[in-house]
Protein backbone atom coordinates (compact mmCIF):
# COMPACT_ATOMS: atom_id res chain seq x y z
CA UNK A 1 -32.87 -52.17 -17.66
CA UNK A 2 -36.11 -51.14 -18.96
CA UNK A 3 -36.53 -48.62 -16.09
CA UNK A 4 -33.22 -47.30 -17.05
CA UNK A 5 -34.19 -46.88 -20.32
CA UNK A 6 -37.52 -45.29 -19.42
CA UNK A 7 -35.87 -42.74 -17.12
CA UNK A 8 -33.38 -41.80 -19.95
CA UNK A 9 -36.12 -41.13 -22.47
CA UNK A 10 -37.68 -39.34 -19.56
CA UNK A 11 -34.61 -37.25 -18.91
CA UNK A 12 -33.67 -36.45 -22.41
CA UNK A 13 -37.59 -35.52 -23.32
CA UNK A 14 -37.23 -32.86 -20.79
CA UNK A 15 -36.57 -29.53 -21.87
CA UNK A 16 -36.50 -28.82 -17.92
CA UNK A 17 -33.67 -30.53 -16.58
CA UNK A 18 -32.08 -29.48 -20.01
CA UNK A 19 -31.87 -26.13 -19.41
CA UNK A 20 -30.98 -27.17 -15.83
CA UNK A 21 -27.98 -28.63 -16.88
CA UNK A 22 -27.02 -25.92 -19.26
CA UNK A 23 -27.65 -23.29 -16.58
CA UNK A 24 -25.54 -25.32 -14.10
CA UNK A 25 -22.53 -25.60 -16.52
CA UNK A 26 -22.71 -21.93 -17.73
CA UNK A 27 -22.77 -21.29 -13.83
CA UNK A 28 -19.65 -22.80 -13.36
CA UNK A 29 -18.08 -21.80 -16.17
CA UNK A 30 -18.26 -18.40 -15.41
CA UNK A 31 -17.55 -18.78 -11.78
CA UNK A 32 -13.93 -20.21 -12.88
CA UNK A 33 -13.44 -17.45 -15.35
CA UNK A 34 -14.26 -15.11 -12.49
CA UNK A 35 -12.13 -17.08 -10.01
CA UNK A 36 -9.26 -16.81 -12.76
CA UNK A 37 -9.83 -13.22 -13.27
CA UNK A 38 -9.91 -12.28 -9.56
CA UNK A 39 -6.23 -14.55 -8.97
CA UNK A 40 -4.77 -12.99 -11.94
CA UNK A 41 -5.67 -9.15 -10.63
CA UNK A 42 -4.18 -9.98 -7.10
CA UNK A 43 -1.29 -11.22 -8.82
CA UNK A 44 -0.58 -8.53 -10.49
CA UNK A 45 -1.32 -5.98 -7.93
CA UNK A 46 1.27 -8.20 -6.36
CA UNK A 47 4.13 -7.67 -8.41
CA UNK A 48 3.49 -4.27 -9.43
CA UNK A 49 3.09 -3.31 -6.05
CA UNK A 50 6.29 -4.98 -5.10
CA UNK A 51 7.78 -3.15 -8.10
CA UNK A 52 7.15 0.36 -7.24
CA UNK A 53 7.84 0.03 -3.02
CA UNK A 54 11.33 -0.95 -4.34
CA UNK A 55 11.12 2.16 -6.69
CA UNK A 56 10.06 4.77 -4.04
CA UNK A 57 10.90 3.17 -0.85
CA UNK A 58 7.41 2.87 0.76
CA UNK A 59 4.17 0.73 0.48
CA UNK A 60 1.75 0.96 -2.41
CA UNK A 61 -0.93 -0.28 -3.45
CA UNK A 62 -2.02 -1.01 -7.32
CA UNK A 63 -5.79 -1.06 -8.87
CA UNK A 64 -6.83 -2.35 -12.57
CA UNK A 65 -9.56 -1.17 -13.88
CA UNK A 66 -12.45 -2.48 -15.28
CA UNK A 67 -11.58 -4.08 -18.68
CA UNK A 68 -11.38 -8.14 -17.79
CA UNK A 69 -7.68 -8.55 -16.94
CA UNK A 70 -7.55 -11.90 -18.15
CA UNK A 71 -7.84 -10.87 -21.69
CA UNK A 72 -5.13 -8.19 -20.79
CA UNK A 73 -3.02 -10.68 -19.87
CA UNK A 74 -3.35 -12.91 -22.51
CA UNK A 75 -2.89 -10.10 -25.21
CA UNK A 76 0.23 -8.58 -22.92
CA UNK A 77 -1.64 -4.94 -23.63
CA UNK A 78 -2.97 -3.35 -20.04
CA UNK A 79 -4.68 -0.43 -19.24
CA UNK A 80 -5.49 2.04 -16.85
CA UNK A 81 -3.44 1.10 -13.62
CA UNK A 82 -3.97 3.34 -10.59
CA UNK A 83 -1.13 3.60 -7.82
CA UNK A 84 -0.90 4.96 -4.43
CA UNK A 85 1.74 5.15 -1.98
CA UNK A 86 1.34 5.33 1.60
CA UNK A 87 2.61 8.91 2.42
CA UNK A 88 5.64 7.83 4.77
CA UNK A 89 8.55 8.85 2.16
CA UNK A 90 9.60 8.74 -1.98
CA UNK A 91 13.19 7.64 -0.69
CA UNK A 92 14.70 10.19 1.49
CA UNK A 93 11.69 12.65 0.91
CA UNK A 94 9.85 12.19 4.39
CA UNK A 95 6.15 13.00 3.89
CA UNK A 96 5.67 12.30 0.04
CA UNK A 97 3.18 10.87 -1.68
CA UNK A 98 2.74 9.76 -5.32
CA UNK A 99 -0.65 8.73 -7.27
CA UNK A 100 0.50 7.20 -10.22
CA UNK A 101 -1.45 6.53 -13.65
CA UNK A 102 -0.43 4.08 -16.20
CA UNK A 103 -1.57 3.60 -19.46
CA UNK A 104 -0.66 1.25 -22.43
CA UNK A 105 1.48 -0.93 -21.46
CA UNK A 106 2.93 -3.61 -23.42
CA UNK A 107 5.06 -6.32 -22.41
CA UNK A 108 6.54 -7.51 -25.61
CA UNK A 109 9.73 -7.08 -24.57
CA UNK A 110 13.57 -8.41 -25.52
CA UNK A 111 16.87 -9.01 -24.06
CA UNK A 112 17.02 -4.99 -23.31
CA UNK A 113 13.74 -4.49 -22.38
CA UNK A 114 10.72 -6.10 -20.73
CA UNK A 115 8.15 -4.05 -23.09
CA UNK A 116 6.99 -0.45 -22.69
CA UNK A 117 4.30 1.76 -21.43
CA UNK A 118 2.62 4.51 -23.52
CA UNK A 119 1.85 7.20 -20.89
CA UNK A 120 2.85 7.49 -17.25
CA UNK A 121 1.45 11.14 -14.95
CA UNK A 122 1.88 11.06 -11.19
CA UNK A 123 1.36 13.62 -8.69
CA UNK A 124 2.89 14.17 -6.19
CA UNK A 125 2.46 15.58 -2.46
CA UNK A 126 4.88 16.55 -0.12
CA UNK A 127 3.65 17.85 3.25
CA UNK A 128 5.19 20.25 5.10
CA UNK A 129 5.99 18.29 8.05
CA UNK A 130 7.54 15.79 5.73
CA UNK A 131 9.68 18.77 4.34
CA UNK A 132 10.72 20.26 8.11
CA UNK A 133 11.78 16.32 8.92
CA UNK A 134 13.58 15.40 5.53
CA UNK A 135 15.46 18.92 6.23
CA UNK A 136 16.73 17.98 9.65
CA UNK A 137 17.32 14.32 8.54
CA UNK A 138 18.83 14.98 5.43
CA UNK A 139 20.51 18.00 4.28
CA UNK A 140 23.56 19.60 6.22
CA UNK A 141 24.03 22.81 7.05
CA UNK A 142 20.25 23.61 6.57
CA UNK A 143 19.09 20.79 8.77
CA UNK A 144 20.39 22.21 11.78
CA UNK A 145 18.60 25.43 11.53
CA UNK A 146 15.47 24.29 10.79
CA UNK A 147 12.56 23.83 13.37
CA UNK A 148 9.43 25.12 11.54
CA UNK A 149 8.32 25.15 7.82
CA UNK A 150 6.30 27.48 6.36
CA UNK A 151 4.81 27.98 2.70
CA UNK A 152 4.12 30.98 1.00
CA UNK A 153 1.49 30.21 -1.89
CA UNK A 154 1.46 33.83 -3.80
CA UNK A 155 4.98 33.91 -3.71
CA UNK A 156 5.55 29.88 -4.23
CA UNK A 157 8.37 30.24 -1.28
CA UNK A 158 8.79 27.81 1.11
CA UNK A 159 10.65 29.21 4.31
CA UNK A 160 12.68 27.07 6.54
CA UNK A 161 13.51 28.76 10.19
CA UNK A 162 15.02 27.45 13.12
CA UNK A 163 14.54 28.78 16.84
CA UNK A 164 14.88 32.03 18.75
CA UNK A 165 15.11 33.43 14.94
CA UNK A 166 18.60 32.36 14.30
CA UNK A 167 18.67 31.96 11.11
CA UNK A 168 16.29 31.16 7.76
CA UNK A 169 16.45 30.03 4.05
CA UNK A 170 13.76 30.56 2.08
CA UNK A 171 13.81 28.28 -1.21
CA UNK A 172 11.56 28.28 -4.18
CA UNK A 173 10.56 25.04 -6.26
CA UNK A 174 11.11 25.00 -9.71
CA UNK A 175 11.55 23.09 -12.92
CA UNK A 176 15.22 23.10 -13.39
CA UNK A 177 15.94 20.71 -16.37
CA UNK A 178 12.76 18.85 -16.26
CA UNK A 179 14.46 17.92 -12.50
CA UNK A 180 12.41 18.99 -9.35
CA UNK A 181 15.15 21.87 -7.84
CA UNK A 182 14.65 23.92 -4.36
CA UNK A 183 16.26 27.33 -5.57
CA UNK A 184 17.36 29.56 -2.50
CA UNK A 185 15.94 32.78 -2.63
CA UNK A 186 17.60 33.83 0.58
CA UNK A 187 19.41 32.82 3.68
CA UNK A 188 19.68 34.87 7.29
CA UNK A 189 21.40 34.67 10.17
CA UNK A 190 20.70 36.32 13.39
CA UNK A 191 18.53 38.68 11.38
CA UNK A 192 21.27 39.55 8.73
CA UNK A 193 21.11 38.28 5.04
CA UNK A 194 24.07 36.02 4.22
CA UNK A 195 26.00 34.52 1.03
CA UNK A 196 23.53 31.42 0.11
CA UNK A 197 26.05 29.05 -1.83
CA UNK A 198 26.29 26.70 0.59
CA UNK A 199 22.55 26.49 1.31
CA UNK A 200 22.26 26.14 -2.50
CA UNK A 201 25.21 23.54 -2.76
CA UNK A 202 23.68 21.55 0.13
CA UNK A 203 20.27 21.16 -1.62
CA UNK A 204 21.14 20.61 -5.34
CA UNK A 205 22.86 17.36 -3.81
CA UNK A 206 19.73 16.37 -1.70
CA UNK A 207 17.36 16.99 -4.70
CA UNK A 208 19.79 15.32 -7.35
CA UNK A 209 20.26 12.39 -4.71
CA UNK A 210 16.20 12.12 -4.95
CA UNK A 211 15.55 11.91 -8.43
CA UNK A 212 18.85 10.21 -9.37
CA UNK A 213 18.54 6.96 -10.89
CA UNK A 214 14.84 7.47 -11.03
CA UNK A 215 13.49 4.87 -14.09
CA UNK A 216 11.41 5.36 -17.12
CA UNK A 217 12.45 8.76 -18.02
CA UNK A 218 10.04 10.23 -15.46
CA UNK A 219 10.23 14.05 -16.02
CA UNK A 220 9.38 16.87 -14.00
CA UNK A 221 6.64 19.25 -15.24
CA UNK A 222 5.09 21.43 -13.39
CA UNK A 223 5.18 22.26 -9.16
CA UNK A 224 3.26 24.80 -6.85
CA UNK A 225 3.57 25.60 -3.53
CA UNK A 226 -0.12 25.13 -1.66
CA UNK A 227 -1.14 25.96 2.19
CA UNK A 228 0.27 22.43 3.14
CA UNK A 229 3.19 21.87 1.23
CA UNK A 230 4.35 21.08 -2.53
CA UNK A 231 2.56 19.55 -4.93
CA UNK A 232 4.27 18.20 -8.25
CA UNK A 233 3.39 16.90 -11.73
CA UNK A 234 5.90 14.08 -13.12
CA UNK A 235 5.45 11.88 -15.88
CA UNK A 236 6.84 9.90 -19.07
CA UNK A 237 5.63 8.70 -22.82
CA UNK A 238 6.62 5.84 -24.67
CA UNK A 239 9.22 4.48 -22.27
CA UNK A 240 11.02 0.94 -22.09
CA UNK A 241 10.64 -1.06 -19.04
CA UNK A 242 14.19 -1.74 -17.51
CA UNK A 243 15.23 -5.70 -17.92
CA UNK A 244 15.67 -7.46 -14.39
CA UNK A 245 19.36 -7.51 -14.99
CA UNK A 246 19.17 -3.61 -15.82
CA UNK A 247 17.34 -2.66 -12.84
CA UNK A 248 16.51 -5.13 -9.83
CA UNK A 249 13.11 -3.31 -9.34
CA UNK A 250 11.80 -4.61 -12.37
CA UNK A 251 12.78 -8.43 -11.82
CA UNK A 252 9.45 -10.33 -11.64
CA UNK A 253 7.49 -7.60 -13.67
């Protein structure tokens, strides 16, 4: 006993092992915050991840940034969330790409409504190839003519011609009711210029088909033809987040 109590006095008279201590338990205390904070971020990337394949159709993947997530979580108030899709397709647009910022989220929802965010911009980028194969795949008439795609930049055109010079349409993107809308400019056959109402019919239901149903309020702003395709500008302020039994997507958000 007395050499217990001697090696107690011993302990507790030393700053040493003190501050050993101390430094041990602050050690592990912030290796389980940082083991919290690194579950939570996968987590979410998780479900919002999962979220936005079953919005567009093809793999993402989601980033946080740096503010500690934890605190986000516990407040319901995030930040700055990056999101990039793989490139294969935005539903039945082969070749398309979004990157995706969000901003102010807040999940204080109700029985409507799961919360809302404060700012959403993404761009997207839709390749030429992916335009030639979403043309053949998806939009009649057109489709069948179509073996080669090839943008104009100066004049924002995008011409669409099939083999042996057949036959061509040449569209032009534009903002149509803050809706992305491929406008014909013209249409030939064997050389000749033809009537283009069917061309035109044919894609107003492809690009109405694209961006129907389309959640958030996500708005079209701006598009340009480049040397490799389309690029657009979409995006949406101060919008509601769609309850699970409003819009499957949004389930486990």
């Amino acid at each position: 006993m007395k050499t217990k109590r001697r090696f107690t006095r011993r302990f507790r008279g030393d700053p040493v092992s003190i501050i050993l201590i101390l430094v041990i338990v602050a050690a592990l205390g912030v290796a389980g915050l940082i083991g919290g904070e690194l579950y939570a971020r996968n987590l979410a990337n998780h479900v919002v991840a999962s979220a936005t394949e079953c919005v567009v159709q093809d793999q993402a993947k989601v980033s946080f940034g740096p503010s500690p997530f934890l605190l986000q979580h516990f407040t319901g108030h995030y930040r700055d969330i990056s999101i990039h899709t793989a490139g294969h397709q935005i539903r039945n647009a082969k070749g398309m790409t979004a990157d995706i910022n969000i901003n102010d989220v807040e999940l204080h929802g109700n029985a409507d409504s799961k919360g809302t965010i404060g700012a959403l911009d993404a761009n997207i980028t839709w390749t030429s190839q992916g335009i030639q194969e979403t043309v053949q795949d998806s939009i009649p008439f057109i489709g069948g003519l179509v073996d080669n795609v090839a943008t104009n930049p100066s004049a924002g055109t995008i011409e669409l011609s099939g083999a042996l010079g057949l036959g061509s349409v040449t569209v032009k993107p534009q903002i149509v009711d803050s809706g992305l809308s491929l406008q014909v400019v013209r249409v030939t056959a064997m050389g000749a210029t033809v009537p283009h109402e069917t061309a035109q019919t044919a894609l107003d239901t492809f690009t109405s088909a694209l961006l129907k149903q389309y959640p958030l309020g996500i708005r079209a702003d701006s598009v340009q033809v480049t040397d490799d395709g389309v690029v657009a500008h979409f995006s949406t302020h101060n919008a509601s987040i769609p309850a699970g039994q409003n819009d499957p997507c949004f389930a486990h958000v």
